[in-house]
Protein backbone atom coordinates (compact mmCIF):
# COMPACT_ATOMS: atom_id res chain seq x y z
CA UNK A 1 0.00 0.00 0.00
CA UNK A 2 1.31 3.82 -0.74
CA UNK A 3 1.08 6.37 1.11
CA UNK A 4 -1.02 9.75 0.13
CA UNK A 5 -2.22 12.89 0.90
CA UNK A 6 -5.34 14.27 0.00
CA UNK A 7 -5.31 18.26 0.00
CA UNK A 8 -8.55 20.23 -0.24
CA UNK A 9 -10.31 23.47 -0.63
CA UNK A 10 -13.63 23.46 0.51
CA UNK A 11 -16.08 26.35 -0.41
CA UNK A 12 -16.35 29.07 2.43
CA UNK A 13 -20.31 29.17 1.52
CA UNK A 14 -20.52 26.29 3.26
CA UNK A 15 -22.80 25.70 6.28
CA UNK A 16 -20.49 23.56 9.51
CA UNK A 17 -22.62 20.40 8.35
CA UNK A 18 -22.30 20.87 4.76
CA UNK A 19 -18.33 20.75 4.93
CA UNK A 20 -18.94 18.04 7.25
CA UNK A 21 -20.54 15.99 5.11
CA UNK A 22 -18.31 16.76 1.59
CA UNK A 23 -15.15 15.34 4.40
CA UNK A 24 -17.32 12.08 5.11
CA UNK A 25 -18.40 11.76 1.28
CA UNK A 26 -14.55 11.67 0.31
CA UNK A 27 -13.69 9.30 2.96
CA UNK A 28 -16.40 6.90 1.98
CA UNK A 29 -15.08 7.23 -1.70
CA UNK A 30 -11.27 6.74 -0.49
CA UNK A 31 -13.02 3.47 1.43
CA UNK A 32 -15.13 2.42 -1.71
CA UNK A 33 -11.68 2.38 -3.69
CA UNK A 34 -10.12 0.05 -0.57
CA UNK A 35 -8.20 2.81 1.11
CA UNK A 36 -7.90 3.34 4.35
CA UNK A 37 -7.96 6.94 6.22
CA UNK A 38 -5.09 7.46 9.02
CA UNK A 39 -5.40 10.76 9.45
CA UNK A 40 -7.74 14.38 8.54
CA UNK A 41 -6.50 17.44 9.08
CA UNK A 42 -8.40 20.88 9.42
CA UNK A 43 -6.89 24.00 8.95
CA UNK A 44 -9.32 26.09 8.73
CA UNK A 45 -10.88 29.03 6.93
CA UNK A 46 -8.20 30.96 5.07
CA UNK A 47 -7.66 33.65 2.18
CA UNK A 48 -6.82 32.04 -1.13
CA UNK A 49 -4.24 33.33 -3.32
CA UNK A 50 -6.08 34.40 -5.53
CA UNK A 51 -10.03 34.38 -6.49
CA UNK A 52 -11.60 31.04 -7.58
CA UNK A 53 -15.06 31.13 -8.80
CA UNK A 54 -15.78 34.19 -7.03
CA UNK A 55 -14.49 32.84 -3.79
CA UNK A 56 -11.81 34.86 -1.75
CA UNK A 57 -11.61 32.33 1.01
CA UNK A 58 -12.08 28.49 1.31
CA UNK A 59 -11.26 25.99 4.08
CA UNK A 60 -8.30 23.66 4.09
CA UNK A 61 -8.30 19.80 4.81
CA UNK A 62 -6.01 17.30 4.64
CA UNK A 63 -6.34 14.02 4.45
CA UNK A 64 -3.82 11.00 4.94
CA UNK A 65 -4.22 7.80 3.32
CA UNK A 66 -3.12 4.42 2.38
CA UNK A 67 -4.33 2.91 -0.44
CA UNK A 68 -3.10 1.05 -3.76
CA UNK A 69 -2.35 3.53 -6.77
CA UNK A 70 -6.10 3.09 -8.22
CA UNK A 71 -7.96 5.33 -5.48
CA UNK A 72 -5.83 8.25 -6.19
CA UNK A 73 -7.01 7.75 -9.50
CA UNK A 74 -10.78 6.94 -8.85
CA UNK A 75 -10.53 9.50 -6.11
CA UNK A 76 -9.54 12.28 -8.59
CA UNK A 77 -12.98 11.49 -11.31
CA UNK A 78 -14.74 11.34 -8.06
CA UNK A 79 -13.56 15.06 -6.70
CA UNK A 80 -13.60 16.62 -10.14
CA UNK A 81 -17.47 16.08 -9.89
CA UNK A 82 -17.84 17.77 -6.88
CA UNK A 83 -17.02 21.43 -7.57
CA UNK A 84 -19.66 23.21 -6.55
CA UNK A 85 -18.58 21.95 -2.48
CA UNK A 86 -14.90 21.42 -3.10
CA UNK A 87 -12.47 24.66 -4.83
CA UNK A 88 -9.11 22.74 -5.43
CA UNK A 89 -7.86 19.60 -4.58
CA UNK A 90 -4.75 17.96 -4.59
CA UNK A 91 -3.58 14.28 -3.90
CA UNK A 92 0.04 13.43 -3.82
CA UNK A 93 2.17 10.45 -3.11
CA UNK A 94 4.19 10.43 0.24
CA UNK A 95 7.54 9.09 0.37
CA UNK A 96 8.49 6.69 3.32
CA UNK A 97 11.76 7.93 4.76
């Protein structure tokens, strides 16, 4: 299993429970794809560099996971449908060290 991390920018329209609920739809897609969530960061609301869709501020997750190669590839289709909730995202490939 490899190691990822799942960066994303959540819309700052969103209610508590609405953000909430996009975070539990991705994990159920990371588990749907047999990967297994370690770890889910918040950071918070924060300014963006620069406007998306209108939006001046979003708020920051990130996610750890391990999983084989084809979740962050399922994952990806699975986020790119989901932009009126979620701004960016971004999943990359940890190294062990």
């Amino acid at each position: 299993m490899n190691k990822y991390e799942v960066a994303i920018v959540a819309s700052s329209n969103l209610t508590d429970e609405e953000r909430a609920n996009v975070i539990e739809q991705i994990k159920g897609y990371i588990a749907k794809y047999q990967g297994t969530v370690t770890d889910v960061e918040e950071w918070g609301k924060r300014r963006l560099a620069y406007e998306i869709r209108k939006e001046i501020e979003g708020y920051y997750y990130f996610i750890q996971v391990e999983a084989e190669p084809v979740m962050a590839v399922e994952l990806e289709k699975e986020l790119r449908i989901m932009m009126e909730t979620v701004l960016r995202y971004l999943i990359v490939s940890v190294d062990e060290q």
